[in-house]
N, C-alpha and C. Protein backbone atom coordinates (compact mmCIF):
# COMPACT_ATOMS: atom_id res chain seq x y z
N UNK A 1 -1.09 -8.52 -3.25
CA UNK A 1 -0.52 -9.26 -2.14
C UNK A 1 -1.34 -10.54 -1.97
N UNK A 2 -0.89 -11.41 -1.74
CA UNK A 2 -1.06 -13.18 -1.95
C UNK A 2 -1.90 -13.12 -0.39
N UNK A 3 -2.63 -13.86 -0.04
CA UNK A 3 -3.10 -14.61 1.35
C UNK A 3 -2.39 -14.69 2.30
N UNK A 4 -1.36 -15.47 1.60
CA UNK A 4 -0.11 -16.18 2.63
C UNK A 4 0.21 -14.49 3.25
N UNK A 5 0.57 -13.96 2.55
CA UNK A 5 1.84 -12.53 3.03
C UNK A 5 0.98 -11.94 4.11
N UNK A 6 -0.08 -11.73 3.87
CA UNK A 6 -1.31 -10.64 4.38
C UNK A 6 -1.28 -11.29 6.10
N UNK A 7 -1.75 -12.76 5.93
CA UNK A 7 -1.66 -13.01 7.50
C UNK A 7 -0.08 -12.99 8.07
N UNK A 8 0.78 -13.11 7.35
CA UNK A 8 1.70 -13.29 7.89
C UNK A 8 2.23 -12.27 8.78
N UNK A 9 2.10 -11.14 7.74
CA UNK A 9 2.42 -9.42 8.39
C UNK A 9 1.12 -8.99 9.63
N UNK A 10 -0.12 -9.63 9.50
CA UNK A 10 -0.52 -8.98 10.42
C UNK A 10 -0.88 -10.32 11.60
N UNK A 11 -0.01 -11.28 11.49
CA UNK A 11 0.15 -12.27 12.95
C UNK A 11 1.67 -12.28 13.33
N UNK A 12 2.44 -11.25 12.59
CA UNK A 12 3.30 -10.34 13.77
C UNK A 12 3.40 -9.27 14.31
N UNK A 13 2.02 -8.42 14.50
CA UNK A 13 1.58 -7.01 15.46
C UNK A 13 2.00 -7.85 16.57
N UNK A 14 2.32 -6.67 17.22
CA UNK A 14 2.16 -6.61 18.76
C UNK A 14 1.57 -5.19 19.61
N UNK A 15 2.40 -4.76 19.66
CA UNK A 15 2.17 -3.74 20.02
C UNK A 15 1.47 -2.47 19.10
N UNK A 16 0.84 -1.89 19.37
CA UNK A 16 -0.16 -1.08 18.15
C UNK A 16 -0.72 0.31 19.05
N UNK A 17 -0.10 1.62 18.68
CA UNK A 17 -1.25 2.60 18.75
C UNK A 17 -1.77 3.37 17.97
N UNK A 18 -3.07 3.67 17.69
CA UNK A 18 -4.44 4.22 16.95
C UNK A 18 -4.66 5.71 17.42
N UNK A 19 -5.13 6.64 16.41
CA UNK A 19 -5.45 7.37 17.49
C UNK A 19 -6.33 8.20 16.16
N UNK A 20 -6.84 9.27 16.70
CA UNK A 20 -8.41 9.99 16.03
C UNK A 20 -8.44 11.57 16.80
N UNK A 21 -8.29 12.22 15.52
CA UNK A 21 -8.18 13.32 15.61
C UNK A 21 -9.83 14.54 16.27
N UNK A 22 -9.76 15.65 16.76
CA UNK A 22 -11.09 16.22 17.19
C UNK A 22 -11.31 16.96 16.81
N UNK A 23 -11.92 18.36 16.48
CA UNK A 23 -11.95 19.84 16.01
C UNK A 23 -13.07 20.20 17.51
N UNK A 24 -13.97 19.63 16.98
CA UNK A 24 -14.90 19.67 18.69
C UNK A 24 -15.15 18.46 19.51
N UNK A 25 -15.22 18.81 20.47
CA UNK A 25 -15.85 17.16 20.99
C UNK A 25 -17.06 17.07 21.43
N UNK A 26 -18.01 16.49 21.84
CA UNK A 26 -19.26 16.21 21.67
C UNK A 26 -19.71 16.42 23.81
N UNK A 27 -18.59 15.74 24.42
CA UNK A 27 -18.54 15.68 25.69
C UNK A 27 -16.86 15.85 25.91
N UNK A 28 -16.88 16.57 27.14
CA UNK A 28 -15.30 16.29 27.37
C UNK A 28 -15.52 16.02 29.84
N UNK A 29 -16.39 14.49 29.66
CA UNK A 29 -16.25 14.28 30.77
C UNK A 29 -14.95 13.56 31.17
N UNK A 30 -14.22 13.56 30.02
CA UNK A 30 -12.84 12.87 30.45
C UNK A 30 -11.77 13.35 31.10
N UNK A 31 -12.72 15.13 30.74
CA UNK A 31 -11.54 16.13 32.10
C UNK A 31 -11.75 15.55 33.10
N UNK A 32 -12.34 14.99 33.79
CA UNK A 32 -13.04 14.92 35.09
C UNK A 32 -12.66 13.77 35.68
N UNK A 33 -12.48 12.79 34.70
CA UNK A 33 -12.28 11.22 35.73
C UNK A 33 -10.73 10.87 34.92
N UNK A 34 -10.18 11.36 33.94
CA UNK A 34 -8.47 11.10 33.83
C UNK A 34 -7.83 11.85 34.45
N UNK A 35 -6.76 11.45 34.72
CA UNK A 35 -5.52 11.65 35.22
C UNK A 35 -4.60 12.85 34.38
N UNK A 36 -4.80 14.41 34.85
CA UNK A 36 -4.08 15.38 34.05
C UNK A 36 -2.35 15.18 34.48
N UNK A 37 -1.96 15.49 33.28
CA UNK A 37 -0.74 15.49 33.19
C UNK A 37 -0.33 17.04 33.56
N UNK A 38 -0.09 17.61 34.85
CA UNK A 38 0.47 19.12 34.95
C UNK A 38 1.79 19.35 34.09
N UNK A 39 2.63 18.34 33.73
CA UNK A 39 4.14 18.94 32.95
C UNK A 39 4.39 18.35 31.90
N UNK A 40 3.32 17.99 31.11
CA UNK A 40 3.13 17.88 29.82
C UNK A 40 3.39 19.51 29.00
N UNK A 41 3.93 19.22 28.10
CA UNK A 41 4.28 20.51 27.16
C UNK A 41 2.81 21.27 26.80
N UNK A 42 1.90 20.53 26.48
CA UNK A 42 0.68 20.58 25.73
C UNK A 42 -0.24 19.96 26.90
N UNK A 43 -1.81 21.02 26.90
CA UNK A 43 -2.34 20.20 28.11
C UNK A 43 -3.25 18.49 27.58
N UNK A 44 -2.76 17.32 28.42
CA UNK A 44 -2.75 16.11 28.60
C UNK A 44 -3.61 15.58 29.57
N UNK A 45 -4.33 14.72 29.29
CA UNK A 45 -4.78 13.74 30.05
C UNK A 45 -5.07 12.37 29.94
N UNK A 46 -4.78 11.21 31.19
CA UNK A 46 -4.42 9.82 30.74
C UNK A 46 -5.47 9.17 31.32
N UNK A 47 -5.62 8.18 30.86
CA UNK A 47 -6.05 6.64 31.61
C UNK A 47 -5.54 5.57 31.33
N UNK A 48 -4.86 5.15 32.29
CA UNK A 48 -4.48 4.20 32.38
C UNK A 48 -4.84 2.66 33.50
N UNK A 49 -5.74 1.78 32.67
CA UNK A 49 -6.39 1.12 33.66
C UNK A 49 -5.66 0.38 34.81
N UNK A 50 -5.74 -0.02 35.96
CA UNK A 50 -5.27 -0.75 36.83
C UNK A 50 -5.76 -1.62 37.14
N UNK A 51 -4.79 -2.84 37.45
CA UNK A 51 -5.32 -4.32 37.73
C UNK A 51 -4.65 -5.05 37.01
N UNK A 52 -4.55 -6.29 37.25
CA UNK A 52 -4.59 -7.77 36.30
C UNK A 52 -4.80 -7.59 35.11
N UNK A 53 -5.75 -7.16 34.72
CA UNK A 53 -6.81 -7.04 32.93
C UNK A 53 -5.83 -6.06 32.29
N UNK A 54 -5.00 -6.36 31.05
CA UNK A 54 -4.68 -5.98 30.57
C UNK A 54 -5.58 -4.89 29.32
N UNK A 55 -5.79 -3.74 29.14
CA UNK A 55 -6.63 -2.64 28.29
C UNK A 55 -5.43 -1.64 27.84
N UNK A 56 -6.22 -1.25 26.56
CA UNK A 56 -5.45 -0.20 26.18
C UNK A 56 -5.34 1.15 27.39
N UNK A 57 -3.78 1.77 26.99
CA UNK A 57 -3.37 2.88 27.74
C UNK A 57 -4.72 4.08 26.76
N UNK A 58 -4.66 4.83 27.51
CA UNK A 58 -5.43 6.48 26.28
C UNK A 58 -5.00 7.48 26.95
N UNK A 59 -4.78 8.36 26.09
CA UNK A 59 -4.01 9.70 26.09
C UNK A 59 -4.52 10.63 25.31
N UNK A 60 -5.09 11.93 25.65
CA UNK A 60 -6.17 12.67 24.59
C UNK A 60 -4.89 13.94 25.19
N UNK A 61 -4.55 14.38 24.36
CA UNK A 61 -3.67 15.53 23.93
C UNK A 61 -4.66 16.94 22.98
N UNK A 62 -4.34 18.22 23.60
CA UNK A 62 -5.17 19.27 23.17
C UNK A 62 -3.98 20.13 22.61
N UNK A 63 -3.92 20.27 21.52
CA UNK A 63 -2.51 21.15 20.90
C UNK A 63 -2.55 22.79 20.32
N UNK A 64 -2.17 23.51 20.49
CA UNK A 64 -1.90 24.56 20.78
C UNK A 64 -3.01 25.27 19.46
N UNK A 65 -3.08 24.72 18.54
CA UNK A 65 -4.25 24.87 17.45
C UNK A 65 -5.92 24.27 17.50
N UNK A 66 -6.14 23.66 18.49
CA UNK A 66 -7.33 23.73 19.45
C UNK A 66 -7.59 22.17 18.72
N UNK A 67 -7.38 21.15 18.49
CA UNK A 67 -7.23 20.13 17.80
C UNK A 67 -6.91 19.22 19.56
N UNK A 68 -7.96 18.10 19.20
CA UNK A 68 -7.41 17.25 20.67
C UNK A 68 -7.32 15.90 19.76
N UNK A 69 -6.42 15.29 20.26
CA UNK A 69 -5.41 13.84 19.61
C UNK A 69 -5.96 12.58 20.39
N UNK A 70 -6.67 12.03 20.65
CA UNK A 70 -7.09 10.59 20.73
C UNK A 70 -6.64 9.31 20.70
N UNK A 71 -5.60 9.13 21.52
CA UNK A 71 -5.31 7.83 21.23
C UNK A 71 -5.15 6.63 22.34
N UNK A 72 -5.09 5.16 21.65
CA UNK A 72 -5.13 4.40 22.65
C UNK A 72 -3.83 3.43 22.07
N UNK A 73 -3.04 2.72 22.89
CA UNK A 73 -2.46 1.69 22.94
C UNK A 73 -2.23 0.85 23.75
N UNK A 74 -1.73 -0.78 23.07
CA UNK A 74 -1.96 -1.46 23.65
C UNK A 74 -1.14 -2.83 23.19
N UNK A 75 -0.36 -4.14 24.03
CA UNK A 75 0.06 -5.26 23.05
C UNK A 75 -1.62 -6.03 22.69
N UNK A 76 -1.50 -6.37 21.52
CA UNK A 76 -2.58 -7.02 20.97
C UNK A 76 -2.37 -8.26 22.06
N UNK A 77 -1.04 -8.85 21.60
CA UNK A 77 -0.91 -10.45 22.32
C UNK A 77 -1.89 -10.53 23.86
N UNK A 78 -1.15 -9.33 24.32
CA UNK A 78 -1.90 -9.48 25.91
C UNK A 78 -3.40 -8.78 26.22
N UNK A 79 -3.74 -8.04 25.04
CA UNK A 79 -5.21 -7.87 25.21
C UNK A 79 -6.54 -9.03 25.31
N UNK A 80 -5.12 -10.00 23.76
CA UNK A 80 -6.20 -11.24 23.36
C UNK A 80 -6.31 -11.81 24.49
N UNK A 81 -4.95 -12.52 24.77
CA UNK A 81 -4.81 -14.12 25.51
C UNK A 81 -4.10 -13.61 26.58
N UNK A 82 -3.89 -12.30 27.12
CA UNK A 82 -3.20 -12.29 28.80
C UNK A 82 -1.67 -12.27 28.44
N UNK A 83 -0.87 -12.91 27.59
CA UNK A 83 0.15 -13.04 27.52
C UNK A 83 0.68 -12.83 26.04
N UNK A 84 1.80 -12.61 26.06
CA UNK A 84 2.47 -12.10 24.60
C UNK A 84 3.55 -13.17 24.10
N UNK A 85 3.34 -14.88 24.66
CA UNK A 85 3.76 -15.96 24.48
C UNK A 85 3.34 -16.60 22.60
N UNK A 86 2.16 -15.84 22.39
CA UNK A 86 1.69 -16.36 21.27
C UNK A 86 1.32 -15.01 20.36
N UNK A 87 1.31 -14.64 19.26
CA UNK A 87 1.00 -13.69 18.50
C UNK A 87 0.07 -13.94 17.87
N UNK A 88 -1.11 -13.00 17.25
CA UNK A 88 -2.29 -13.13 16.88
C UNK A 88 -2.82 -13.38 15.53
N UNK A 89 -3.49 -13.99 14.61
CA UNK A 89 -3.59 -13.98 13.43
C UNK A 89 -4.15 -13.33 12.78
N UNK A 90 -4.62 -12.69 12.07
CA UNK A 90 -5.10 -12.12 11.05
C UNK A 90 -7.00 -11.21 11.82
N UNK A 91 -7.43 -12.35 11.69
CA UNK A 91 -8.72 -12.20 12.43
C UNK A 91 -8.64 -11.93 13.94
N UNK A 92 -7.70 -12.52 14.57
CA UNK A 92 -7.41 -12.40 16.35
C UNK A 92 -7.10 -10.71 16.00
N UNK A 93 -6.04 -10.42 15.60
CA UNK A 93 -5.96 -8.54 15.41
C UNK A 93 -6.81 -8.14 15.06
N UNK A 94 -7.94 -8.13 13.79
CA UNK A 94 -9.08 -7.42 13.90
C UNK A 94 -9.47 -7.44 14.96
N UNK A 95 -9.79 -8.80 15.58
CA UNK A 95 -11.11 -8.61 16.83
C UNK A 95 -10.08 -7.71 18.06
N UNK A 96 -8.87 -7.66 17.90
CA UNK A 96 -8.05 -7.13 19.26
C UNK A 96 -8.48 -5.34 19.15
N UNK A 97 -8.37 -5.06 17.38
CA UNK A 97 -8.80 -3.63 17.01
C UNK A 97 -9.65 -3.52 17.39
N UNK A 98 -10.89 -3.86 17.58
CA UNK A 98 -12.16 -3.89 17.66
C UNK A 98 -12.22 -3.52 19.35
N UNK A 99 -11.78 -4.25 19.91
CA UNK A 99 -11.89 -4.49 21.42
C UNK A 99 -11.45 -3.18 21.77
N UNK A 100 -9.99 -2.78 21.32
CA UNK A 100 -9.90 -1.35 21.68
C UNK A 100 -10.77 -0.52 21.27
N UNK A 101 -10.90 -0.34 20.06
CA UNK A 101 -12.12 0.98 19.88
C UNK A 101 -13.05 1.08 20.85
N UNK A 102 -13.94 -0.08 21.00
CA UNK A 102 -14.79 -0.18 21.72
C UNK A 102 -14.80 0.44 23.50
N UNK A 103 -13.19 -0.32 23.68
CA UNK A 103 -12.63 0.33 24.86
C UNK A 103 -12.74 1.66 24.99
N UNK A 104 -12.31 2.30 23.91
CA UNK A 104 -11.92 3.81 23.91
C UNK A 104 -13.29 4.39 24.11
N UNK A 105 -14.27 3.75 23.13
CA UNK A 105 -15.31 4.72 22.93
C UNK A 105 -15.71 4.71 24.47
N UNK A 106 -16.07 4.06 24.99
CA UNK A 106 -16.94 3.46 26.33
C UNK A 106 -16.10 4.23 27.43
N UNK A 107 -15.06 4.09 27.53
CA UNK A 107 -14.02 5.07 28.45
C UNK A 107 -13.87 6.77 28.26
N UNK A 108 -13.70 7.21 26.63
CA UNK A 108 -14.10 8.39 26.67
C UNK A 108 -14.86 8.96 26.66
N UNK A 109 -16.27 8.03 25.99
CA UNK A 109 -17.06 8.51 25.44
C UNK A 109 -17.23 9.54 24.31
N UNK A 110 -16.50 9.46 23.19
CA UNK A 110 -15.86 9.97 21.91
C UNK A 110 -16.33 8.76 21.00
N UNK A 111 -16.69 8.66 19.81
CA UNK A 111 -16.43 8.10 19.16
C UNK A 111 -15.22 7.73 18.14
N UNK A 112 -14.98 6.56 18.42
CA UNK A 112 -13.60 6.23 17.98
C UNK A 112 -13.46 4.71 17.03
N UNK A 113 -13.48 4.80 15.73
CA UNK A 113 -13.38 3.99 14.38
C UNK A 113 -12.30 3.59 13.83
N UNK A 114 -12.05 1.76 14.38
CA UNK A 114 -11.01 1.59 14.31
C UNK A 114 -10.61 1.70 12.57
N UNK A 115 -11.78 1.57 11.57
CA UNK A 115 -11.80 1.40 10.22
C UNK A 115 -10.85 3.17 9.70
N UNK A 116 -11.18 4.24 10.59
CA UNK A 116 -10.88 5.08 10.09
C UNK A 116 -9.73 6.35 11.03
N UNK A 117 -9.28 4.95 11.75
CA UNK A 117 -7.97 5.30 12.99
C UNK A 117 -6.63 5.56 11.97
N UNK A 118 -5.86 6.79 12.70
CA UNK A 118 -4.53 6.76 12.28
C UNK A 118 -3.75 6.21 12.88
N UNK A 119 -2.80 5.26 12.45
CA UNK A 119 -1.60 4.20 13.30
C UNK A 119 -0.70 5.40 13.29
N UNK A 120 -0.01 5.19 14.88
CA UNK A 120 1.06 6.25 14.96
C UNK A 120 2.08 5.12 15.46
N UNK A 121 1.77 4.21 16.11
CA UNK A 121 2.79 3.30 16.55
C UNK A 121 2.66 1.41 15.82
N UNK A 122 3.59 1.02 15.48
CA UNK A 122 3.80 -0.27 15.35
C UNK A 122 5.15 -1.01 15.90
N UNK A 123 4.48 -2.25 16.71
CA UNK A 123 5.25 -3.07 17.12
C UNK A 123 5.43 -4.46 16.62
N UNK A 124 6.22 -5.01 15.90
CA UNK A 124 6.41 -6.31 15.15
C UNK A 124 7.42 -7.21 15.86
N UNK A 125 6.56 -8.31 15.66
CA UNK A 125 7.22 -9.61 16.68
C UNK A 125 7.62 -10.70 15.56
N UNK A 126 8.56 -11.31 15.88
CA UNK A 126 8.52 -12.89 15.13
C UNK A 126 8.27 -14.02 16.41
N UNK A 127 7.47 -14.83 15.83
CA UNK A 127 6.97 -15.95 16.69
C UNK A 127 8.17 -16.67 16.66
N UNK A 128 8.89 -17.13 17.69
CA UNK A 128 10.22 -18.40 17.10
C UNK A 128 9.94 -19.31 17.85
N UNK A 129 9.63 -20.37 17.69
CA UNK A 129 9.50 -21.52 18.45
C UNK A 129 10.82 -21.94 18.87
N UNK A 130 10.80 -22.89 20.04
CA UNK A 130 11.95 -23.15 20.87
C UNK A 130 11.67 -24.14 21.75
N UNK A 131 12.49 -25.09 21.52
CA UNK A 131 12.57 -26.33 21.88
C UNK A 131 13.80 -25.95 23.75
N UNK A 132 12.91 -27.07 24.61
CA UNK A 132 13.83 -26.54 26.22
C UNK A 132 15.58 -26.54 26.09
N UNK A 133 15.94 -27.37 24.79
CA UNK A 133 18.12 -27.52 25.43
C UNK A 133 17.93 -26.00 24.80
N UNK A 134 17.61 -25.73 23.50
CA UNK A 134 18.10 -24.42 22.81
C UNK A 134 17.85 -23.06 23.27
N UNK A 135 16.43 -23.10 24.39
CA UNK A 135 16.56 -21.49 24.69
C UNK A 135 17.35 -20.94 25.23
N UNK A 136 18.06 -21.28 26.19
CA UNK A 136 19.22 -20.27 26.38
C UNK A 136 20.28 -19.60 25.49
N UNK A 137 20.52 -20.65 24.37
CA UNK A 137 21.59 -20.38 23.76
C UNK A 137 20.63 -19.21 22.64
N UNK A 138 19.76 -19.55 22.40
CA UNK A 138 18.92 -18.55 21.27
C UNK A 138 18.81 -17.63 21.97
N UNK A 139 17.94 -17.02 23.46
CA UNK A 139 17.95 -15.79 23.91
C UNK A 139 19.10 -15.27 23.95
N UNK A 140 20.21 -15.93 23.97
CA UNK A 140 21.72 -15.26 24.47
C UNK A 140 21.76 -14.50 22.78
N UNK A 141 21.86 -15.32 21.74
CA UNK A 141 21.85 -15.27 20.83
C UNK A 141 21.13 -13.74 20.33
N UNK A 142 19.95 -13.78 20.69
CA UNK A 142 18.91 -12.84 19.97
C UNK A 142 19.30 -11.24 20.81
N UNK A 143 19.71 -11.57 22.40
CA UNK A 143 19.81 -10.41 23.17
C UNK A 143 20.93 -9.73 22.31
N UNK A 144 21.78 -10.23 21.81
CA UNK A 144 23.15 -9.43 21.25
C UNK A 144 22.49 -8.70 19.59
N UNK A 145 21.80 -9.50 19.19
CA UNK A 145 21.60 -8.67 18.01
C UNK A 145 20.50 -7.61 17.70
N UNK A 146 21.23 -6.88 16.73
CA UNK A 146 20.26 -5.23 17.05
C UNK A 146 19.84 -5.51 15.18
N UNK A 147 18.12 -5.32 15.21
CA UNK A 147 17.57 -5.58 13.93
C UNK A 147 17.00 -4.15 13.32
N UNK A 148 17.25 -4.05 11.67
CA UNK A 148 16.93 -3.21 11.26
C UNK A 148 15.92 -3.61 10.48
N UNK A 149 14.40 -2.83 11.29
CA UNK A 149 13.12 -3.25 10.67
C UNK A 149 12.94 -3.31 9.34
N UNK A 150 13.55 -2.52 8.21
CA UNK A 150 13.47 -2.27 6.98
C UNK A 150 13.99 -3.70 6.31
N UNK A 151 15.61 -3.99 7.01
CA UNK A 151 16.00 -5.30 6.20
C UNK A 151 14.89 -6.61 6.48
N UNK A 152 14.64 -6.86 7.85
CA UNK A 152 13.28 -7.62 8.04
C UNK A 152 12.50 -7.84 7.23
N UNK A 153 12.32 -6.47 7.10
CA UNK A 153 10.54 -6.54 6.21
C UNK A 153 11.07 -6.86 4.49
N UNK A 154 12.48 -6.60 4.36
CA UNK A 154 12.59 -6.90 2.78
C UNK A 154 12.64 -8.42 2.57
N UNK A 155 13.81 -9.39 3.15
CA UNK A 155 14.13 -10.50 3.81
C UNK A 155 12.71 -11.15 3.70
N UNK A 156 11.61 -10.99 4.56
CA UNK A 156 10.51 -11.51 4.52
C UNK A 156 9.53 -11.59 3.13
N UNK A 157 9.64 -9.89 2.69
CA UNK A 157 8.62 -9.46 1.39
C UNK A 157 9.15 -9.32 0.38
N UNK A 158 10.10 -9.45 0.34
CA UNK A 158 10.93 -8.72 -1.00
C UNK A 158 10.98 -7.22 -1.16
N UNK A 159 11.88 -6.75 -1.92
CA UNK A 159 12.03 -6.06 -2.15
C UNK A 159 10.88 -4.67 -2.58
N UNK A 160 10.28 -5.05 -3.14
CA UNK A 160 9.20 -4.05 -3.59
C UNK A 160 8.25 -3.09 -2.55
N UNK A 161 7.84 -4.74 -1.47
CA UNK A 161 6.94 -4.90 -0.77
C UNK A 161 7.27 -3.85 0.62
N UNK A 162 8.92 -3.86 0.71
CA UNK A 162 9.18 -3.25 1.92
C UNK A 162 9.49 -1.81 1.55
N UNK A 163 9.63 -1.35 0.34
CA UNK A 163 9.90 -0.12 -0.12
C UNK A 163 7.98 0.62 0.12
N UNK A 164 7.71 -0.23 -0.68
CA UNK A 164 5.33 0.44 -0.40
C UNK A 164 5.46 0.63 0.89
N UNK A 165 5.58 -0.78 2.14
CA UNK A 165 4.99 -0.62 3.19
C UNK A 165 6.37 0.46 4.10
N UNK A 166 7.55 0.81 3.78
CA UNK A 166 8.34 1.73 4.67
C UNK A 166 7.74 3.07 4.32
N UNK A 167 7.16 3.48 2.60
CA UNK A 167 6.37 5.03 2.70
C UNK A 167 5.35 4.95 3.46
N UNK A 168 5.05 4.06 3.18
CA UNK A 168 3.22 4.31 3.73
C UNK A 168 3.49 4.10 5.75
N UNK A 169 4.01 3.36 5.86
CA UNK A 169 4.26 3.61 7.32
C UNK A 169 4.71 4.97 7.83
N UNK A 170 5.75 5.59 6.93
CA UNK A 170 6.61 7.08 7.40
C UNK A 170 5.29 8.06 7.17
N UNK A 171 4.55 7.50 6.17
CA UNK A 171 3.55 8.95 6.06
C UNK A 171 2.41 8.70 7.66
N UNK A 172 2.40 7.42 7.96
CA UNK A 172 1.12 7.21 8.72
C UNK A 172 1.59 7.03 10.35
N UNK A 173 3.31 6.98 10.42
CA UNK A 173 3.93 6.51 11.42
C UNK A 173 4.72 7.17 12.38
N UNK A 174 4.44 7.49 13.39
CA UNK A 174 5.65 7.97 14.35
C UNK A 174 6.66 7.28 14.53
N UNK A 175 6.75 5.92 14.82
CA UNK A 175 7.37 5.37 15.51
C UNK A 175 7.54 3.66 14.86
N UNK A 176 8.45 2.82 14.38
CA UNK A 176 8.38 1.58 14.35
C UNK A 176 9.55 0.86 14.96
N UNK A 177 8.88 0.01 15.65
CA UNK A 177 9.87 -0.68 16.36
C UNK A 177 9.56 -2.20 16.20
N UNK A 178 11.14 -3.14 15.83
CA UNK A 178 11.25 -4.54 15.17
C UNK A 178 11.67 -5.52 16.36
N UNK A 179 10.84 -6.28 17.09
CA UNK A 179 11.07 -7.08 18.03
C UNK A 179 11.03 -8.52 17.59
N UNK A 180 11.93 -9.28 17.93
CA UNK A 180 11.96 -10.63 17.96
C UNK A 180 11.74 -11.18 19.26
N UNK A 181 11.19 -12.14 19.21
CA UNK A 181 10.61 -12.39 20.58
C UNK A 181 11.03 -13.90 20.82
């Protein structure tokens, strides 16, 4: 994969969740100061920060095989810069990864590696610039059409490129969702 492609695909994240599996945990003071979920299927607990400051959501899930699930999400756009007006480049998403881990670790107190995180969620944006007569007619435009992430990603990568990255996402992925913005 060329330079060009590499930033391209990863300065349209947006939305992103990570998450890190347990067998034991080291501390579990996170019973204590999150928010239990009583009607969760599986017993749950959240944090979700409040305020202005945009931070990742976290959700540590304990599953019926004694395994607790770790995860955090978050839009990169609005972690970086407050707003999801601009999408991040290459290096802006590392440092946004980074920021979460760090988040996580410090909030759960777990250690949590964004180098060796499983992605369960991806959110992909296209940046479209827009000049003031045309936005209306483009949002009108964009609200009506319904995109299928796969043709996207071929359209953009070719052919090859979207066949690698649709396995490797299904093996690593819950969830993908294709936003134009």
């Amino acid at each position: 994969m060329d330079d060009h492609r590499a930033k391209t695909l990863d300065s349209m994240l947006d939305t992103v969740k990570i998450k890190h599996f347990y067998q034991a945990l080291p501390c579990d003071d996170f019973k204590r100061k999150w928010k239990s979920l009583s009607n969760a299927r599986h017993p749950t607990w959240t944090h979700n920060a409040k305020g202005s400051e945009t931070l990742p959501n976290l959700t540590m899930i304990l599953t019926p095989n004694g395994i607790y699930h770790l995860s955090a999400q978050v839009s990169l756009p609005k972690l970086l810069f407050g707003h999801n007006a601009r999408l991040p480049n290459q290096q802006e998403s590392n440092q946004g990864l980074q920021i979460m881990a760090e988040y996580t670790e410090g909030t759960s107190g777990l250690p949590f590696d964004v180098q060796t995180a499983t992605t369960s969620l991806i959110h992909f944006a296209n940046d479209i610039q827009l000049t003031e007569p045309g936005v209306w007619q483009m949002v009108e435009k964009l609200s009506k059409r319904q995109m299928n992430y796969r043709r996207q990603l071929r359209r953009i990568y070719g052919d090859g490129w979207t066949d690698r990255i649709s396995r490797t996402l299904r093996r690593r992925s819950k969830s993908i969702r294709h936003h134009e913005l």
